[in-house]
N, C-alpha and C. Protein backbone atom coordinates (compact mmCIF):
# COMPACT_ATOMS: atom_id res chain seq x y z
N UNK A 1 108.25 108.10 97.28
CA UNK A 1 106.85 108.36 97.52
C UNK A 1 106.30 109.26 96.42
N UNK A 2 105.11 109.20 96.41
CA UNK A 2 104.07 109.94 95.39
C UNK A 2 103.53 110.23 95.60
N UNK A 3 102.47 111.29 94.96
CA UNK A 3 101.17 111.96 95.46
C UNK A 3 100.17 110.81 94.22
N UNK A 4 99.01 110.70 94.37
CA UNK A 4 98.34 110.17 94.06
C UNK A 4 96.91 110.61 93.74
N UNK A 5 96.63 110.53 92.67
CA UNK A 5 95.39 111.36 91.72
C UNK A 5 94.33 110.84 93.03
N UNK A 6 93.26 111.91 93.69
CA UNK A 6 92.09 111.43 94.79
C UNK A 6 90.66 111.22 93.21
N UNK A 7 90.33 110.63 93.73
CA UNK A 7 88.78 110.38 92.79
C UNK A 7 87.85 111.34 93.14
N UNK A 8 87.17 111.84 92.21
CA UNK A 8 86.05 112.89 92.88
C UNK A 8 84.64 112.48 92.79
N UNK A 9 83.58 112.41 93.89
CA UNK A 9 82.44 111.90 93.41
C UNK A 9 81.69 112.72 92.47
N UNK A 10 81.05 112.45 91.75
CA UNK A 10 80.49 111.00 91.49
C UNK A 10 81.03 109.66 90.84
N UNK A 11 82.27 109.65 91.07
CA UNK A 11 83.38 108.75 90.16
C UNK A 11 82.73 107.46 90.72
N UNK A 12 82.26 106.14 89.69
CA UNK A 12 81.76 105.17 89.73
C UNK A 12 83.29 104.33 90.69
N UNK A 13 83.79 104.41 90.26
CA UNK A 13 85.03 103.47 91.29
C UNK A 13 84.57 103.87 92.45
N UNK A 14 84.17 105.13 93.02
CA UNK A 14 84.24 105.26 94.45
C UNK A 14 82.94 104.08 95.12
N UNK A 15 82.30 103.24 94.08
CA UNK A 15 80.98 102.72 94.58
C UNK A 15 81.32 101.41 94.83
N UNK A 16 82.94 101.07 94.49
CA UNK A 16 83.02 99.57 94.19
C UNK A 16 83.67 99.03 95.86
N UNK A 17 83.02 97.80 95.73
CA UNK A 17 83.71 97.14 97.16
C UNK A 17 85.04 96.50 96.76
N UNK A 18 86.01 96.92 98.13
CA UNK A 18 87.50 96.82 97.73
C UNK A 18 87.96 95.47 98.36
N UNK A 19 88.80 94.95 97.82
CA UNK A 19 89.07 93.28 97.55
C UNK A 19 90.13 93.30 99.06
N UNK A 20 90.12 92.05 99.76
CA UNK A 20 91.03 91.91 100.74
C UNK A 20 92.60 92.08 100.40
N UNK A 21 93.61 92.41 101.20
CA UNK A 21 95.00 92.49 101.01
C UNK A 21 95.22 91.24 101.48
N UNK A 22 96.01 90.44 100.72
CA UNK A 22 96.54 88.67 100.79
C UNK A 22 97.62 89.13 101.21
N UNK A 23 98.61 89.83 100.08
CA UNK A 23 100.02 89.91 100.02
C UNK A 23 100.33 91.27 100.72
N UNK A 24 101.66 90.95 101.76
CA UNK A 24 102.04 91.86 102.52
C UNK A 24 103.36 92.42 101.98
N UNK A 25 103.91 92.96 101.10
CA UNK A 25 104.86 92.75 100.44
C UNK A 25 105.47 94.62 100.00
N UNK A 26 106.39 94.41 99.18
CA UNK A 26 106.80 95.77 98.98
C UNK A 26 106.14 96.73 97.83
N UNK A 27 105.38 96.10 97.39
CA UNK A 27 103.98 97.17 96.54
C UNK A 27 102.79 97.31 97.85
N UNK A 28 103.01 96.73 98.72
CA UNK A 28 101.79 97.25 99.58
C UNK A 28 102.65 98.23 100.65
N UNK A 29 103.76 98.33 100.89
CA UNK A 29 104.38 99.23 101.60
C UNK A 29 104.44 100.58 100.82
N UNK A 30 104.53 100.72 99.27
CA UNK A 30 104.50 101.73 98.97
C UNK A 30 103.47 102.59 99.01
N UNK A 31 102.70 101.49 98.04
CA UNK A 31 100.73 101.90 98.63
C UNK A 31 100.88 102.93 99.87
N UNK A 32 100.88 102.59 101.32
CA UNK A 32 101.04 103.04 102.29
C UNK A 32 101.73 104.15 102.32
N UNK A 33 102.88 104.62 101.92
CA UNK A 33 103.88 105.52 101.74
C UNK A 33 103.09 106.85 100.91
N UNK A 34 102.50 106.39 99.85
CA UNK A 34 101.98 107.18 99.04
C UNK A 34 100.56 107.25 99.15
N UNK A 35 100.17 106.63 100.06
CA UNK A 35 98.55 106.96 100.56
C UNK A 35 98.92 107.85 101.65
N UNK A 36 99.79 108.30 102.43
CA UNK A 36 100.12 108.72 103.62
C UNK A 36 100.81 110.08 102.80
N UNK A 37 101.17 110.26 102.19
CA UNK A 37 101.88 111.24 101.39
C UNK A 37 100.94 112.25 100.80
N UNK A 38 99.87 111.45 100.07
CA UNK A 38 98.61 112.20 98.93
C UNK A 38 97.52 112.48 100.41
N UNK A 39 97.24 111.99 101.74
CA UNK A 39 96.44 112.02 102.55
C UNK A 39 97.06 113.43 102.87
N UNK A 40 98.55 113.61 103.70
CA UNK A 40 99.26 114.83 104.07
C UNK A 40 98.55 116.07 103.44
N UNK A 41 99.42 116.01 102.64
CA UNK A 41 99.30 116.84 101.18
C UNK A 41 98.05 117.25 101.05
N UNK A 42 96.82 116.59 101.28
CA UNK A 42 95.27 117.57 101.02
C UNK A 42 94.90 117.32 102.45
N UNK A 43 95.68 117.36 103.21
CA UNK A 43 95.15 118.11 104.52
C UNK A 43 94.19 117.16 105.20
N UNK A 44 94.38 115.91 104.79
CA UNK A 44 92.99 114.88 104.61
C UNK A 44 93.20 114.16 106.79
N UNK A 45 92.39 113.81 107.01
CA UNK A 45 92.77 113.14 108.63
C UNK A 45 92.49 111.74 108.56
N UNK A 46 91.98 110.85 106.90
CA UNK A 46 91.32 109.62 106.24
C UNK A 46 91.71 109.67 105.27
N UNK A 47 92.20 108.17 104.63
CA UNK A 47 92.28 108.09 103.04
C UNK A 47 92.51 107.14 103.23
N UNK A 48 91.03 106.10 102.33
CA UNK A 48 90.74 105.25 101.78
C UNK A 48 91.72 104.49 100.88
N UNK A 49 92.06 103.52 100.17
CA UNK A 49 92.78 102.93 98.80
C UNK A 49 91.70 102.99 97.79
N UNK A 50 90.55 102.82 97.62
CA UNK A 50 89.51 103.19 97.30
C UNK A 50 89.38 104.82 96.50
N UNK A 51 89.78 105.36 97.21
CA UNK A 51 90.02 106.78 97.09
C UNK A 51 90.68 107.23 95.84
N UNK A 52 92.02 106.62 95.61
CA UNK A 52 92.93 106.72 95.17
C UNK A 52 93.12 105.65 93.78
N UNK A 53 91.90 104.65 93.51
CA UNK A 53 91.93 104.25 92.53
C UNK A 53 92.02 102.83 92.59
N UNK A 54 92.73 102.25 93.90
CA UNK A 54 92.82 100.94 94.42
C UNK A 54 92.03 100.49 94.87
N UNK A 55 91.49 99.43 94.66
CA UNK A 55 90.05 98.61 94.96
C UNK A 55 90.56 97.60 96.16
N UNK A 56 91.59 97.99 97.13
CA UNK A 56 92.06 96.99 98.30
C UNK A 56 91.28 97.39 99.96
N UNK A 57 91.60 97.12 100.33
CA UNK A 57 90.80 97.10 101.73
C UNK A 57 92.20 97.92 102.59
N UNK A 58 92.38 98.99 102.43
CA UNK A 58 93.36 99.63 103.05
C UNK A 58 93.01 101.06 103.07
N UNK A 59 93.44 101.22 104.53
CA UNK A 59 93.13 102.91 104.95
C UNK A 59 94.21 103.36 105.65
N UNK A 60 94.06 104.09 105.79
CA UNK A 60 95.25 105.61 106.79
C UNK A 60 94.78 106.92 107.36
N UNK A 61 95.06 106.67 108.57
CA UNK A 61 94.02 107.40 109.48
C UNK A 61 95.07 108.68 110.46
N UNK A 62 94.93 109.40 110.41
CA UNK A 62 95.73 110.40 111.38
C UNK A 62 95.13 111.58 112.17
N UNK A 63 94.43 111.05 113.61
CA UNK A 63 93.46 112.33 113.87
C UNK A 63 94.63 112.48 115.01
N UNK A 64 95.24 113.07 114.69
CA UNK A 64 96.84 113.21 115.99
C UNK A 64 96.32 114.92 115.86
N UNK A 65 96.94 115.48 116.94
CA UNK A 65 97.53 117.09 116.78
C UNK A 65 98.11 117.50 115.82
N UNK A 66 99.85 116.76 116.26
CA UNK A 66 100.74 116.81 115.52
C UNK A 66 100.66 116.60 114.16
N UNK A 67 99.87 115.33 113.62
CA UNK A 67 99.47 114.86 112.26
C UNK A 67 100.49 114.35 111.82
N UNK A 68 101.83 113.43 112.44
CA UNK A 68 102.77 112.94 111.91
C UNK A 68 102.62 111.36 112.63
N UNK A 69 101.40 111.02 113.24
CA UNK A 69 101.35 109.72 113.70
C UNK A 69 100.10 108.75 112.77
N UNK A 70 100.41 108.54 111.67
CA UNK A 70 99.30 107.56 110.43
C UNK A 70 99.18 106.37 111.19
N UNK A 71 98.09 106.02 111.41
CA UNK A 71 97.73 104.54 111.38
C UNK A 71 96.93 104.07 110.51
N UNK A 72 97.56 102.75 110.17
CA UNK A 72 97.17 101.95 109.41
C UNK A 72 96.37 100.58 109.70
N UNK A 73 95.39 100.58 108.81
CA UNK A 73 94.29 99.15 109.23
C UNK A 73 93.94 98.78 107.72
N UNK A 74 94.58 97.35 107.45
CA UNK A 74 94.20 96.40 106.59
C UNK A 74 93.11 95.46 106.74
N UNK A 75 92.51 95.28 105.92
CA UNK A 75 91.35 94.38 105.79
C UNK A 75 90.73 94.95 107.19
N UNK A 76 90.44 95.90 107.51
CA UNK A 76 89.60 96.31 108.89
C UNK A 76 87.99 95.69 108.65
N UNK A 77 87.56 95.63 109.81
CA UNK A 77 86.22 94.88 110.29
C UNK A 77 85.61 96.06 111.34
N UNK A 78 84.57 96.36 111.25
CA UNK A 78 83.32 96.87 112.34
C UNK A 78 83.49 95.72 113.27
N UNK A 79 83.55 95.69 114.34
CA UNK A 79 83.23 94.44 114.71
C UNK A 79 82.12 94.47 116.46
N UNK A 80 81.97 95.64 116.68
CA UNK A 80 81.28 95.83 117.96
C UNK A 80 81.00 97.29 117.60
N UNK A 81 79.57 98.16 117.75
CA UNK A 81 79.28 99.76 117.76
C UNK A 81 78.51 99.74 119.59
N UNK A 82 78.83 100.88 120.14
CA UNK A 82 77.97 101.01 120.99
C UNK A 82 76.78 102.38 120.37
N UNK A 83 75.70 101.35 121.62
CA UNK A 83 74.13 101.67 120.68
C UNK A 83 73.76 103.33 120.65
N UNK A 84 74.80 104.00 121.45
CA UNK A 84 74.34 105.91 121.64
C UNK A 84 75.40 106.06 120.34
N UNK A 85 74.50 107.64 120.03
CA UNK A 85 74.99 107.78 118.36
C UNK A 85 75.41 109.60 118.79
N UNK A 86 76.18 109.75 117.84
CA UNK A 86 76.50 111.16 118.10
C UNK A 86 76.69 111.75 116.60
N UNK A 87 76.67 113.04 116.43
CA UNK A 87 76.78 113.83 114.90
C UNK A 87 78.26 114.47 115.07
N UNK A 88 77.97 114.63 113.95
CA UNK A 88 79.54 114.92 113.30
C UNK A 88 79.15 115.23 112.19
N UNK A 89 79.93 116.91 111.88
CA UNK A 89 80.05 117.03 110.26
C UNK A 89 80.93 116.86 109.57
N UNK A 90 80.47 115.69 108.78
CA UNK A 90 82.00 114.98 107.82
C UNK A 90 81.66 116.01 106.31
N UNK A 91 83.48 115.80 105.78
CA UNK A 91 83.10 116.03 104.88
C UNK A 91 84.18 114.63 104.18
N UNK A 92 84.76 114.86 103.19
CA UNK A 92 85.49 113.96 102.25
C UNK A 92 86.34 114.47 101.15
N UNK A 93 87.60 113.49 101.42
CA UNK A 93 88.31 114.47 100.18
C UNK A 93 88.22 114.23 98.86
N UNK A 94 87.39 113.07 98.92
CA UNK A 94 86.63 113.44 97.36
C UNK A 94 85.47 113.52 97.21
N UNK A 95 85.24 114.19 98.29
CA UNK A 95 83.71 115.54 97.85
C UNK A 95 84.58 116.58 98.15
N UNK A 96 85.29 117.09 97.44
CA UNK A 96 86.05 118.28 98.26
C UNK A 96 84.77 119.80 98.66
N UNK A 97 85.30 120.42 99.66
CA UNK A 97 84.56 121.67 100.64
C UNK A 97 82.96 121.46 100.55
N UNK A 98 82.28 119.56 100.60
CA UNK A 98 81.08 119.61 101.44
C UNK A 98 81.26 119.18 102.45
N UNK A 99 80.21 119.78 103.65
CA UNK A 99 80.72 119.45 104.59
C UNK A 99 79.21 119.32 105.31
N UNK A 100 78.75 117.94 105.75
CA UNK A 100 77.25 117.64 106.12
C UNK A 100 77.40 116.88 107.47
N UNK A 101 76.25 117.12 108.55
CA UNK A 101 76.56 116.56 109.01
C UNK A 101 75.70 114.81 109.45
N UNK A 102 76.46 113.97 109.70
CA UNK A 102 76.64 112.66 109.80
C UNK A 102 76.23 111.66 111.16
N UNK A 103 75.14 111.01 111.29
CA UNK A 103 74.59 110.04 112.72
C UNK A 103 75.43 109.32 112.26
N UNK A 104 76.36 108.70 114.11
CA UNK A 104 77.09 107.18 113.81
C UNK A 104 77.25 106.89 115.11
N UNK A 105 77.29 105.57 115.30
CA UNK A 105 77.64 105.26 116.92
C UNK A 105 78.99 106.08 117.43
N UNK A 106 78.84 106.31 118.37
CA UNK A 106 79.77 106.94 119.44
C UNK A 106 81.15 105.94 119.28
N UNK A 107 80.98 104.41 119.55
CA UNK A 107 82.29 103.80 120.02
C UNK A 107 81.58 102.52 118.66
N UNK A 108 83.64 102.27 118.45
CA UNK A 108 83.37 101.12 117.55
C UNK A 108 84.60 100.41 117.81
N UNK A 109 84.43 99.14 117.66
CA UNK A 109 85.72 98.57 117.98
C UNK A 109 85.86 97.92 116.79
N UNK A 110 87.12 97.66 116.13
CA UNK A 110 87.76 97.79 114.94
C UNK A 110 88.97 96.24 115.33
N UNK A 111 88.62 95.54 114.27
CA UNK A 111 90.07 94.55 114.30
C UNK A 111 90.33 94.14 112.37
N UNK A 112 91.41 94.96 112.60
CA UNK A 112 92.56 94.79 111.15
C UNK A 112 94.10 94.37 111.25
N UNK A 113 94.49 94.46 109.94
CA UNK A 113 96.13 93.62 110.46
C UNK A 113 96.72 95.32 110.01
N UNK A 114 97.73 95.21 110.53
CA UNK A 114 98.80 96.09 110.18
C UNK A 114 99.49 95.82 108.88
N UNK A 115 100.28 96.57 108.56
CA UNK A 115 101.61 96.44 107.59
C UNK A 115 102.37 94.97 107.17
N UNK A 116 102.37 94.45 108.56
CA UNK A 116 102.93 93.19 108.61
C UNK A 116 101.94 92.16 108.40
N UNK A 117 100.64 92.35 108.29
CA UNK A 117 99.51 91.24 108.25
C UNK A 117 99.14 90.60 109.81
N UNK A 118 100.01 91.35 110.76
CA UNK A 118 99.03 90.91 111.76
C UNK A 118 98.05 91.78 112.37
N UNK A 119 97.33 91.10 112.82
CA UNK A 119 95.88 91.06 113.40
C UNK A 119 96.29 91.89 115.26
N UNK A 120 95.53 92.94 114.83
CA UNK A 120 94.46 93.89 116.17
C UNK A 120 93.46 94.33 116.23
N UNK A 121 93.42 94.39 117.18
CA UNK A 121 91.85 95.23 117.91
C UNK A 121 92.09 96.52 118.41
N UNK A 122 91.07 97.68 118.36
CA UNK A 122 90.80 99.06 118.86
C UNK A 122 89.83 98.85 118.81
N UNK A 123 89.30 99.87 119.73
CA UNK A 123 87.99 100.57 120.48
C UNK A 123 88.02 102.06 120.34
N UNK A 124 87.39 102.32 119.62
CA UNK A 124 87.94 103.74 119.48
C UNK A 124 86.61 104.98 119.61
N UNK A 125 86.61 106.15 120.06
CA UNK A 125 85.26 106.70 120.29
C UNK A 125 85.18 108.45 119.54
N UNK A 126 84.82 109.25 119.64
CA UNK A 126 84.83 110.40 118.96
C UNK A 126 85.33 110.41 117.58
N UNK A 127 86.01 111.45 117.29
CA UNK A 127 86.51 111.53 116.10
C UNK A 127 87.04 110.39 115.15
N UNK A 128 88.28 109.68 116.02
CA UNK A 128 88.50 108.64 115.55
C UNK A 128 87.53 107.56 115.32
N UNK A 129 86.84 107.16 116.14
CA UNK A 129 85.39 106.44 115.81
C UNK A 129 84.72 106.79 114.29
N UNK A 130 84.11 108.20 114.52
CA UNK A 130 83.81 108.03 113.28
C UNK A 130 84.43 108.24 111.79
N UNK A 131 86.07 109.05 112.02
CA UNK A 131 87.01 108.47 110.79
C UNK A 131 87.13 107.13 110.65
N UNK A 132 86.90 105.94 111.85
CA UNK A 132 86.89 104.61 111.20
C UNK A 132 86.13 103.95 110.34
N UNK A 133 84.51 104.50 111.07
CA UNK A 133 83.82 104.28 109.96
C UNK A 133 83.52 104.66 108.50
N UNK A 134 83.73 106.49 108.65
CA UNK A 134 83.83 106.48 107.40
C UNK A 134 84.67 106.29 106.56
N UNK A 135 85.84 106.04 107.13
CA UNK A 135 87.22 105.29 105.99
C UNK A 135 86.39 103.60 105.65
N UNK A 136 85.88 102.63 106.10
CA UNK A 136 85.81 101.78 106.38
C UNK A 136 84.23 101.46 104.99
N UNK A 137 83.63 102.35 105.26
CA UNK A 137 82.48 102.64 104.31
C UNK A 137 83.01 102.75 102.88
N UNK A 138 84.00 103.82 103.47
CA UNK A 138 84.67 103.68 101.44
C UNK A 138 84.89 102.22 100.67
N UNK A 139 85.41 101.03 101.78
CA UNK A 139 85.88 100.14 101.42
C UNK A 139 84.51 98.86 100.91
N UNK A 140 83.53 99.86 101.40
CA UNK A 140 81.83 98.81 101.09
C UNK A 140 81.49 99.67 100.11
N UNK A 141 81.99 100.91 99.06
CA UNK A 141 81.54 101.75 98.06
C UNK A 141 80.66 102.54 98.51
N UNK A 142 80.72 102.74 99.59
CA UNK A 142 80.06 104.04 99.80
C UNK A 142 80.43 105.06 101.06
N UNK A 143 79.83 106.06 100.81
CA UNK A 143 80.41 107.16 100.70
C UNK A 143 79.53 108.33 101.98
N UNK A 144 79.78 109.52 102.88
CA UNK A 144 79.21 109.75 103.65
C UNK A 144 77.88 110.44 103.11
N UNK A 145 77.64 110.75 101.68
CA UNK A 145 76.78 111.46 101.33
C UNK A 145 75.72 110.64 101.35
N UNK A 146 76.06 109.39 100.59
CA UNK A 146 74.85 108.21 100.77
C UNK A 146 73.86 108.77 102.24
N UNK A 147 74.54 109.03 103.30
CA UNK A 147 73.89 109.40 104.24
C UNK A 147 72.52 109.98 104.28
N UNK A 148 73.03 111.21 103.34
CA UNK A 148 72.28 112.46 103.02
C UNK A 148 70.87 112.26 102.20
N UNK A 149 69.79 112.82 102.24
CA UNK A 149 68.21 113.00 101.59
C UNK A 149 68.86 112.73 100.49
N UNK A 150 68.15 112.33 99.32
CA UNK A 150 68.42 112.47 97.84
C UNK A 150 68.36 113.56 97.40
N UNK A 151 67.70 114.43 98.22
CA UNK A 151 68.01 116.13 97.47
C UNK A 151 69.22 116.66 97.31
N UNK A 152 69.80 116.70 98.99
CA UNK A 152 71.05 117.12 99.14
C UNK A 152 72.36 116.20 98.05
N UNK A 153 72.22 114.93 98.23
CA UNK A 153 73.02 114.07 97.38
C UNK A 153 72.63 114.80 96.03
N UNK A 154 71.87 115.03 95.16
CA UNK A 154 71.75 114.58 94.02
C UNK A 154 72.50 116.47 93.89
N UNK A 155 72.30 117.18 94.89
CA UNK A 155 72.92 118.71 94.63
C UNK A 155 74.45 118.71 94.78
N UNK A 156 74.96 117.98 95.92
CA UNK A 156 76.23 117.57 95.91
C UNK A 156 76.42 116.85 94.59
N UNK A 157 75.88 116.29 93.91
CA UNK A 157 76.76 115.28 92.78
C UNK A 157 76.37 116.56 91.72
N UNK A 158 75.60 117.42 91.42
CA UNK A 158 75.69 118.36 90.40
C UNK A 158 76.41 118.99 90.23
N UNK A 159 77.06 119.58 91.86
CA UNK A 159 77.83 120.60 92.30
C UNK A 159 79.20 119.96 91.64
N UNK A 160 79.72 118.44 92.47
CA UNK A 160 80.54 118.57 91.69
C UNK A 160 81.42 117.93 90.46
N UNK A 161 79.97 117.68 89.48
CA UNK A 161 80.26 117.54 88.42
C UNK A 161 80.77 119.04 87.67
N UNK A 162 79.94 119.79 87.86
CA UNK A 162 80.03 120.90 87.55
C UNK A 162 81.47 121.70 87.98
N UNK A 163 81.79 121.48 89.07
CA UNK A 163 83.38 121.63 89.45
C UNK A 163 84.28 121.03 88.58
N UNK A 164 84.12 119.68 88.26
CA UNK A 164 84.48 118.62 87.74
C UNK A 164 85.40 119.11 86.32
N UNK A 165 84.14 120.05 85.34
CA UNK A 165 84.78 120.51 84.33
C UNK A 165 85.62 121.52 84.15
N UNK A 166 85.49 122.42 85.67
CA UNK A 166 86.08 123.32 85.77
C UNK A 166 87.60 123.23 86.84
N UNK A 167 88.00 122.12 86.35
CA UNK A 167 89.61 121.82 87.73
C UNK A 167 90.43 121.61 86.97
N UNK A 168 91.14 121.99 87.96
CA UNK A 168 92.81 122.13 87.02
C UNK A 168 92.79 120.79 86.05
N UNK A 169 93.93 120.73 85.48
CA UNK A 169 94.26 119.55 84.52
C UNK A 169 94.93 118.56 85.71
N UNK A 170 95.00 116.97 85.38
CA UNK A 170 95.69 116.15 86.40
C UNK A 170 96.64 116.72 86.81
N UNK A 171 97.66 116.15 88.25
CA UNK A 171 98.94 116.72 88.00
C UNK A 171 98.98 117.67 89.03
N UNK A 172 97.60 118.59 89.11
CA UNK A 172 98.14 120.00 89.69
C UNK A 172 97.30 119.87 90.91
N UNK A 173 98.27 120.49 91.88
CA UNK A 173 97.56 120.40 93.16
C UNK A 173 96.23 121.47 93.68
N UNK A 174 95.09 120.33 94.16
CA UNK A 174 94.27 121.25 94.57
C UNK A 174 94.09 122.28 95.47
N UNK A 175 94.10 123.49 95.35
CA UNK A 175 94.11 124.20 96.58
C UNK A 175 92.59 123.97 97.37
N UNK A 176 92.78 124.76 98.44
CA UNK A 176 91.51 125.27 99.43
C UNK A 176 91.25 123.87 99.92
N UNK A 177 91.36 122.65 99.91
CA UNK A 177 90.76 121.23 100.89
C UNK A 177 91.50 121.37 102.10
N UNK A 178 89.87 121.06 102.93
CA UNK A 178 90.19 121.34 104.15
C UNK A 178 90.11 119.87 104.75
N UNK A 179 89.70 119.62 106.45
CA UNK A 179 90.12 118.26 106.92
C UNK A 179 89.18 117.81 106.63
N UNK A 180 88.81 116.73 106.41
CA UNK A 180 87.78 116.09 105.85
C UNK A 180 86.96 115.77 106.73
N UNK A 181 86.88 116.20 108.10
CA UNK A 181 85.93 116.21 109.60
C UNK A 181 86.37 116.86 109.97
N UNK A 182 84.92 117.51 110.43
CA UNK A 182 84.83 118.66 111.78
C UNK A 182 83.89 118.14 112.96
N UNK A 183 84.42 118.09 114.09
CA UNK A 183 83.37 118.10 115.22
C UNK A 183 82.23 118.82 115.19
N UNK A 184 81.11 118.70 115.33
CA UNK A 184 80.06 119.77 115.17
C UNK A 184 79.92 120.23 116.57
């Protein structure tokens, strides 16, 4: 396993829509291994493939206690929202320490394949609800800030460009990232 360079916005990859997973095979198991590894590691409770530089339709999700139970959803689908909406302040681990908060339906039901390429369904509501969507958004190129006024966006993308020049060299781990959602 590996840790894996996260993209920081305003990184143009983070805008691109990510291509379906065909092949179920042993480069997509590692993927997984090392998306689950670089997710750990920055404290993240979501991580996109998207994220990480891969333009595939793959996420990893862990809103456990414990944080040692990842699930995984390939080629995931929205496929049902219920119509009451609730807030949440997301943030993202590549917006690292913004943290805004976010309208999204309450319940969403979700059908992706696993590891093996087969096909399920969840229903999922709170937190996990809306880590589905916003993992799921990464995979349409966008991002929770899109959310946000163009003021706030265009201050977030100054902010961290401006960070941008000032971060460690590749390689070195970021300190201070926190979970990338908070309940409000």
């Amino acid at each position: 396993m590996a840790l894996l360079p996260i993209l920081i916005y305003p990184d143009v990859r983070l805008n691109k829509v990510a291509k379906p997973v065909s092949l179920f095979d042993a480069q997509l198991m590692r993927l997984l291994d090392d998306m689950a590894e670089t997710m750990y590691d920055a404290r993240g409770i979501g991580l996109a493939a998207p994220q990480v530089g891969i333009a595939r339709r793959v996420i990893i999700i862990d809103v456990s206690e414990e944080r040692q139970t990842p699930q995984i959803f390939i080629n995931p689908a929205i496929i049902t929202t219920d119509g009451e909406k609730i807030l949440h302040e997301e943030g993202c681990l590549s917006v690292p320490g913004i943290y805004e908060p976010v309208e999204r339906p309450a319940q969403v039901g979700v059908r992706a394949q696993n590891e093996f390429g087969e096909w399920f369904e969840i229903t999922a509501e709170g937190l996990m609800s809306v880590c589905l969507q916003h993992e799921i958004d990464h995979l349409e190129g966008k991002m929770f800030v899109d959310y946000l006024s163009p003021l706030k966006r265009n201050r977030i993308k100054s902010k961290m460009r401006k960070e941008g020049r000032k971060a460690p060299p590749s390689g070195k781990k970021r300190m201070g990232v926190r979970s990338p959602m908070r309940q409000r």
